[in-house]
C-alpha atoms as a PDB file:
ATOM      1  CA  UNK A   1       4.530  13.330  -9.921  1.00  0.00           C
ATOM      2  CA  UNK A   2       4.024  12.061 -13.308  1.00  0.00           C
ATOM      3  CA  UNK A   3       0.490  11.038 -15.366  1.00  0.00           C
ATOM      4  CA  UNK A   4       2.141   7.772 -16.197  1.00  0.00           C
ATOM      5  CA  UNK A   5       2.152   6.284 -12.813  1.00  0.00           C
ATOM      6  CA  UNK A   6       0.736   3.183 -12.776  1.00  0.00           C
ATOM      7  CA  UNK A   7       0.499  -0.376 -10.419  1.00  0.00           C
ATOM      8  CA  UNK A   8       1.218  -3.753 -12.384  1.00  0.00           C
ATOM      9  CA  UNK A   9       1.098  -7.190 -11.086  1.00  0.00           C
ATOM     10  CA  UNK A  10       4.499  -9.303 -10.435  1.00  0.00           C
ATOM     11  CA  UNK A  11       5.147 -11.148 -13.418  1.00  0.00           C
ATOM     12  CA  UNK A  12       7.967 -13.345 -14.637  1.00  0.00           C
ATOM     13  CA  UNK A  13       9.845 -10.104 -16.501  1.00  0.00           C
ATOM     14  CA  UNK A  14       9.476  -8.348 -13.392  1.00  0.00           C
ATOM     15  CA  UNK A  15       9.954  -9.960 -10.393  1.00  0.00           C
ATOM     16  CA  UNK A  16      14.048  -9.557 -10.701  1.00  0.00           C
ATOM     17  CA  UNK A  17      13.775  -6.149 -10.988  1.00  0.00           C
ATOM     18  CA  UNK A  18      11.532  -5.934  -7.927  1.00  0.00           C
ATOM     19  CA  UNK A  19      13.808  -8.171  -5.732  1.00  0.00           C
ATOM     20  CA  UNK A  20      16.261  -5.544  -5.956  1.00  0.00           C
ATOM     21  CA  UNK A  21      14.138  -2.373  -5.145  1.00  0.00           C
ATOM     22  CA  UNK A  22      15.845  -1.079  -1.520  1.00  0.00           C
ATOM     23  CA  UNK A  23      14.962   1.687   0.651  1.00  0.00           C
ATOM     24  CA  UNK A  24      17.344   4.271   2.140  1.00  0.00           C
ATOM     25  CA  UNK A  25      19.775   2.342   4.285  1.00  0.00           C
ATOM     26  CA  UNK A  26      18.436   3.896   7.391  1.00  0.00           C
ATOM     27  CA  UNK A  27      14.900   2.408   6.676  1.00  0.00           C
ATOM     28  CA  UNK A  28      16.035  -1.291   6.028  1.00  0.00           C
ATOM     29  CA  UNK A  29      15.056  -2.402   9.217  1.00  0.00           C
ATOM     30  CA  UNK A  30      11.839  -1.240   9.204  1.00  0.00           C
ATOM     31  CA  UNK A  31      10.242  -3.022   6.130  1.00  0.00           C
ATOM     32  CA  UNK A  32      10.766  -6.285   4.897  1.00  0.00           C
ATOM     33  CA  UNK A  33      12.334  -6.710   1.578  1.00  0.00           C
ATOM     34  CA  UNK A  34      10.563  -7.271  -1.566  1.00  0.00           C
ATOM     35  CA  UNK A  35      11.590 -11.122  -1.104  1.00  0.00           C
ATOM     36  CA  UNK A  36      10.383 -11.775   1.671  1.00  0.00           C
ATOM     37  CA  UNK A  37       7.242  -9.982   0.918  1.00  0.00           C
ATOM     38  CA  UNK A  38       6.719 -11.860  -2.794  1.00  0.00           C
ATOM     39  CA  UNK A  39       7.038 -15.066  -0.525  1.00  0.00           C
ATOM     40  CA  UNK A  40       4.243 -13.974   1.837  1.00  0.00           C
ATOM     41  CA  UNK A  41       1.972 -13.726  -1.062  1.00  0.00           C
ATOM     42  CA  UNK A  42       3.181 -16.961  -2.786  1.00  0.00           C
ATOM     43  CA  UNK A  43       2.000 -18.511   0.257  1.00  0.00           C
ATOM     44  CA  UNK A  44      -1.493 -16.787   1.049  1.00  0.00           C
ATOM     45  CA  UNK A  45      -2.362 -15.876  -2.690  1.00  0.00           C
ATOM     46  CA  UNK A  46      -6.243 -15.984  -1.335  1.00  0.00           C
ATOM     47  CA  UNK A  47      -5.270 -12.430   0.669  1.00  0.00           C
ATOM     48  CA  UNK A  48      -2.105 -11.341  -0.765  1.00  0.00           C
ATOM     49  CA  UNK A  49      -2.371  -8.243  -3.413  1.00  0.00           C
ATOM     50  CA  UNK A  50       1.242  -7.600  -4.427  1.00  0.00           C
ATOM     51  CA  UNK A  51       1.762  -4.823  -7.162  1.00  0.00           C
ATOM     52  CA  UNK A  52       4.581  -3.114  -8.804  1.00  0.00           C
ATOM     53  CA  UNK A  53       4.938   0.926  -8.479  1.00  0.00           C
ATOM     54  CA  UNK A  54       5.610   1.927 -12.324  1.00  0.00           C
ATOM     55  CA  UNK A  55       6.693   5.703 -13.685  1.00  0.00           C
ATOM     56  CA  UNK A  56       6.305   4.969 -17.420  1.00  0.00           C
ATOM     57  CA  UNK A  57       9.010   2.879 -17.892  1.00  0.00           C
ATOM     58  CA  UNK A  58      10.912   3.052 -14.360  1.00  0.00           C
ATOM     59  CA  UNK A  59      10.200   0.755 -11.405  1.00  0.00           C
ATOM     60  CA  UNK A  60       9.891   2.807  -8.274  1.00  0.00           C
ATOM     61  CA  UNK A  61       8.541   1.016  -5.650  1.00  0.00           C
ATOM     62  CA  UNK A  62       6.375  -2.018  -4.535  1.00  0.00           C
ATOM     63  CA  UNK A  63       3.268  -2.390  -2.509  1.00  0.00           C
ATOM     64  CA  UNK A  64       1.380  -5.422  -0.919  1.00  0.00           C
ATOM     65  CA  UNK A  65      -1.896  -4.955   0.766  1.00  0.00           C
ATOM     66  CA  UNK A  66      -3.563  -8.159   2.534  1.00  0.00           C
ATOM     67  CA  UNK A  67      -7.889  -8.917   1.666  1.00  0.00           C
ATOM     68  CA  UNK A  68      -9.086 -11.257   4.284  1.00  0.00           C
ATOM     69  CA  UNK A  69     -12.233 -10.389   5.249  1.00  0.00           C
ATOM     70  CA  UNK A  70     -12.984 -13.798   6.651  1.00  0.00           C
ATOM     71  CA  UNK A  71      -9.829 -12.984   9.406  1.00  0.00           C
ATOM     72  CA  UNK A  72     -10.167 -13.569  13.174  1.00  0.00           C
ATOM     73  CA  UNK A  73      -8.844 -10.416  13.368  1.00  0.00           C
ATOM     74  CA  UNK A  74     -10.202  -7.384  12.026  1.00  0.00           C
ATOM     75  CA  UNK A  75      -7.146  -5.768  11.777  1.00  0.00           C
ATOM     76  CA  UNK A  76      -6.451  -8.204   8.695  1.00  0.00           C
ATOM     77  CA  UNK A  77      -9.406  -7.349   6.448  1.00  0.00           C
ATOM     78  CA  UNK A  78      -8.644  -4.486   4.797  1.00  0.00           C
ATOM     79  CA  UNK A  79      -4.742  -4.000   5.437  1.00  0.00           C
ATOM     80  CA  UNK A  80      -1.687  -2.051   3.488  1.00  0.00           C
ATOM     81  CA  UNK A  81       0.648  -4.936   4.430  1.00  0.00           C
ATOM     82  CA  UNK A  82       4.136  -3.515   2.888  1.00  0.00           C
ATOM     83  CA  UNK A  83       5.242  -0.441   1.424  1.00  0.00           C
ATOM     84  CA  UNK A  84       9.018   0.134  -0.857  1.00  0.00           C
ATOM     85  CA  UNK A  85       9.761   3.088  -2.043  1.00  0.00           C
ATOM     86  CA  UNK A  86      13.514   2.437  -4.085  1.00  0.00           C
ATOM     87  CA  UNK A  87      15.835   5.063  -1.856  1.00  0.00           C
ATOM     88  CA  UNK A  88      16.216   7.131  -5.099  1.00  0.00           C
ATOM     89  CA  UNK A  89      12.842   7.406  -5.428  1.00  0.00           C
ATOM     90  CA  UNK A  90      11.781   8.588  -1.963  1.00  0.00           C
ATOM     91  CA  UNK A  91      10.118  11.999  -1.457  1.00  0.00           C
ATOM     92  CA  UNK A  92       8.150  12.440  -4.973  1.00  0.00           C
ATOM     93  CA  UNK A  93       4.428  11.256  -4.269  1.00  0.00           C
ATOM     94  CA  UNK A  94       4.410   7.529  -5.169  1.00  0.00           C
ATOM     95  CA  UNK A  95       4.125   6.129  -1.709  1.00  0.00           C
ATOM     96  CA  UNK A  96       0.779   8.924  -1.700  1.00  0.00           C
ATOM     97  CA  UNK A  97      -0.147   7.049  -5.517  1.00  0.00           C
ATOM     98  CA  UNK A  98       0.653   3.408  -3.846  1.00  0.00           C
ATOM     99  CA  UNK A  99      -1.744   3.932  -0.730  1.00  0.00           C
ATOM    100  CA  UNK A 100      -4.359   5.724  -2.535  1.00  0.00           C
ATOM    101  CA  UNK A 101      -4.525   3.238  -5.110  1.00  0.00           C
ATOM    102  CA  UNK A 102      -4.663   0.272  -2.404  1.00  0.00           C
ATOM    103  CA  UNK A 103      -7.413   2.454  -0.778  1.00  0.00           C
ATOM    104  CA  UNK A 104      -9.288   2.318  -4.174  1.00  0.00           C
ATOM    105  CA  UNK A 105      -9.117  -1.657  -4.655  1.00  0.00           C
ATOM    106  CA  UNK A 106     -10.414  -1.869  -0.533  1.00  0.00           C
ATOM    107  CA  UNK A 107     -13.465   0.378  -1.311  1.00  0.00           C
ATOM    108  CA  UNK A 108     -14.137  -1.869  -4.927  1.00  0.00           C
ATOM    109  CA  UNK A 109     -14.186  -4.563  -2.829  1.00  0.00           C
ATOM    110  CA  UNK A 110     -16.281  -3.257  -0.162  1.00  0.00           C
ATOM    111  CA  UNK A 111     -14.056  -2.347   2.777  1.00  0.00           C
ATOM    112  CA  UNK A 112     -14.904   0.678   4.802  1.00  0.00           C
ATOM    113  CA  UNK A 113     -11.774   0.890   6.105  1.00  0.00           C
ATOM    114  CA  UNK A 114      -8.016   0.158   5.669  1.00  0.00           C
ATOM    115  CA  UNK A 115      -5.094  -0.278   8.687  1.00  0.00           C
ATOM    116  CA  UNK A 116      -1.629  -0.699   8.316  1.00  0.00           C
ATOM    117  CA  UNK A 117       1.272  -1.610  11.223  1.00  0.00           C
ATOM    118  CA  UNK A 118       3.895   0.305  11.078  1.00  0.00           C
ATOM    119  CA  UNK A 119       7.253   0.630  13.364  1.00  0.00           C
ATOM    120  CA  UNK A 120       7.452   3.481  15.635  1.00  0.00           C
ATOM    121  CA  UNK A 121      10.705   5.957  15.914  1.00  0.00           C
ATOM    122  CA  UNK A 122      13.402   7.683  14.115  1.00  0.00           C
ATOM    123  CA  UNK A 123      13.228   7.084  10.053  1.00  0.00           C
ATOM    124  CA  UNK A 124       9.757   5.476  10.809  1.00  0.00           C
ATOM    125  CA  UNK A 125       6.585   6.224   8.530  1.00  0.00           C
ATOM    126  CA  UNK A 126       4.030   7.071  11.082  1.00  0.00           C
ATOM    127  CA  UNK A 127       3.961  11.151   9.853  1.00  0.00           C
ATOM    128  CA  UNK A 128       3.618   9.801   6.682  1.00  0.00           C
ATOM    129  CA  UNK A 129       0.721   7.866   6.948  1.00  0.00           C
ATOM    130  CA  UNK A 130      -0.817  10.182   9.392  1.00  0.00           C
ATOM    131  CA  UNK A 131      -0.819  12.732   6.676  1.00  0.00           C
ATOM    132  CA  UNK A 132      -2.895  10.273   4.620  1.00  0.00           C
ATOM    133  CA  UNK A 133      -5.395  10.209   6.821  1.00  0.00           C
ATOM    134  CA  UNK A 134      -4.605   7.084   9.111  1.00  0.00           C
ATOM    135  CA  UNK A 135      -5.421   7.322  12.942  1.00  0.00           C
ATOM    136  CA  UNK A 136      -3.659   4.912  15.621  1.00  0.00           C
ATOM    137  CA  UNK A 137      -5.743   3.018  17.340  1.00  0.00           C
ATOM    138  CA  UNK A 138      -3.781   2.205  20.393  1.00  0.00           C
ATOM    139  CA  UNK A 139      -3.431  -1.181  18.699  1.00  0.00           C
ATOM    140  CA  UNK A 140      -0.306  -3.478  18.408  1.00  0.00           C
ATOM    141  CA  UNK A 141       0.549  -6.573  16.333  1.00  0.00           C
ATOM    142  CA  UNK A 142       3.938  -7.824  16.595  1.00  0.00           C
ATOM    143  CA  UNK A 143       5.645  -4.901  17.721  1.00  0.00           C
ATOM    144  CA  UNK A 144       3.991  -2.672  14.883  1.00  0.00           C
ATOM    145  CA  UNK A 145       1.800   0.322  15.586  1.00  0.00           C
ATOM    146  CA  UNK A 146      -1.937  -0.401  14.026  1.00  0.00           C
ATOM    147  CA  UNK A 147      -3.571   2.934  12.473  1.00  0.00           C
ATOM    148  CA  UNK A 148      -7.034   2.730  10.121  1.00  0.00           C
ATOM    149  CA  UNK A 149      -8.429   5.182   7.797  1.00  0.00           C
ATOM    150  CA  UNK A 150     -11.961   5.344   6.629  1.00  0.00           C
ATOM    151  CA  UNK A 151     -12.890   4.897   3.759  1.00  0.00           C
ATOM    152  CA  UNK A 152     -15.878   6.464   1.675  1.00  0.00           C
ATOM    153  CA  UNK A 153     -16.748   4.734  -1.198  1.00  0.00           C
ATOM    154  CA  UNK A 154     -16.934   7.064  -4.798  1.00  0.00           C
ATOM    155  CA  UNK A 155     -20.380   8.905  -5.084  1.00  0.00           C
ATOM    156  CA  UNK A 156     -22.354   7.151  -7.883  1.00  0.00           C
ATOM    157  CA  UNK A 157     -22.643   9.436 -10.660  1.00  0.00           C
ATOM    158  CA  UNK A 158     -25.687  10.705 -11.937  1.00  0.00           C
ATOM    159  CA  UNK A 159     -26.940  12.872 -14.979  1.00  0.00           C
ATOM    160  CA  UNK A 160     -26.695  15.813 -12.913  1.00  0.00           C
ATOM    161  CA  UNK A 161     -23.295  15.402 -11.458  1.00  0.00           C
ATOM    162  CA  UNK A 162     -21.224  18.353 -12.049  1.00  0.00           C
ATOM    163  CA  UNK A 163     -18.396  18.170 -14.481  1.00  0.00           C
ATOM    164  CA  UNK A 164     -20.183  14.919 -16.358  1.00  0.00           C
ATOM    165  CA  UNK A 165     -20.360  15.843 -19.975  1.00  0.00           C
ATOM    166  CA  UNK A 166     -23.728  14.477 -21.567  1.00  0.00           C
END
């Protein structure tokens, strides 16, 4: 995994590109397409977090997480909503970068803990997240499998921290 990997918001120069990010051809029915997802958010911009997987220069993937805090359901507060990974891409740590880096905006603004649904089966990502530290929890929503992970917020750093340089 490279040092240059980075999220970016959608823009106007990107959001062409993006539309045409596709998983492996066994995995297209299991996550929406970027589309469809860039609509979601153009409609609920209040919740909607939609970012752009970047390896220096090449797009390689897309993430959306969903900030509601004020949701009915609790499921909805903290949640990694979609997850691309272009097929060509697949299998060299960005989904890991995508999810840790949603995991880092959820604990900067305040969650404790972040779920994601997911579709259960053959080609489906459920070892994947499990390996990220996501739990089912029995719950459903629209067919999807719910899991959560905790999440611990970053130890404050103090003067006698080791590794800080004073």
């Amino acid at each position: 995994m490279s040092a240059s990997l980075r999220l970016e918001p959608v823009t106007q120069e990107n959001v062409r590109a993006a539309c045409k990010l596709k998983p492996r051809s066994d995995q297209e029915h299991l996550v929406a397409p970027v589309a469809w997802s860039l609509a979601d958010a153009y409609t609920m911009p209040d919740i909607a977090w939609p970012r752009l997987i970047y390896d220096g220069g090449q797009l390689v993937g897309f993430v959306m997480a969903a900030f509601a805090a004020g949701h009915d359901n609790p499921v909805f507060h903290s949640h990694l909503w979609r997850l691309n990974i272009g097929a060509e891409c697949q299998g060299k740590g960005y989904g890991r970068f995508a999810v840790e880096e949603v995991c880092h905006e959820a604990i900067r603004r305040g969650h404790s803990r972040l779920t994601v649904g997911y579709h259960e089966g053959q080609h489906g990502p459920e070892e994947f997240y499990r390996r990220l530290g996501f739990r089912p929890t029995g719950e459903y929503n629209h067919g999807e499998a719910i899991a959560e992970r905790a999440l611990a917020p970053a130890p404050a750093e103090t003067p006698e921290s080791p590794g800080r340089q004073g």
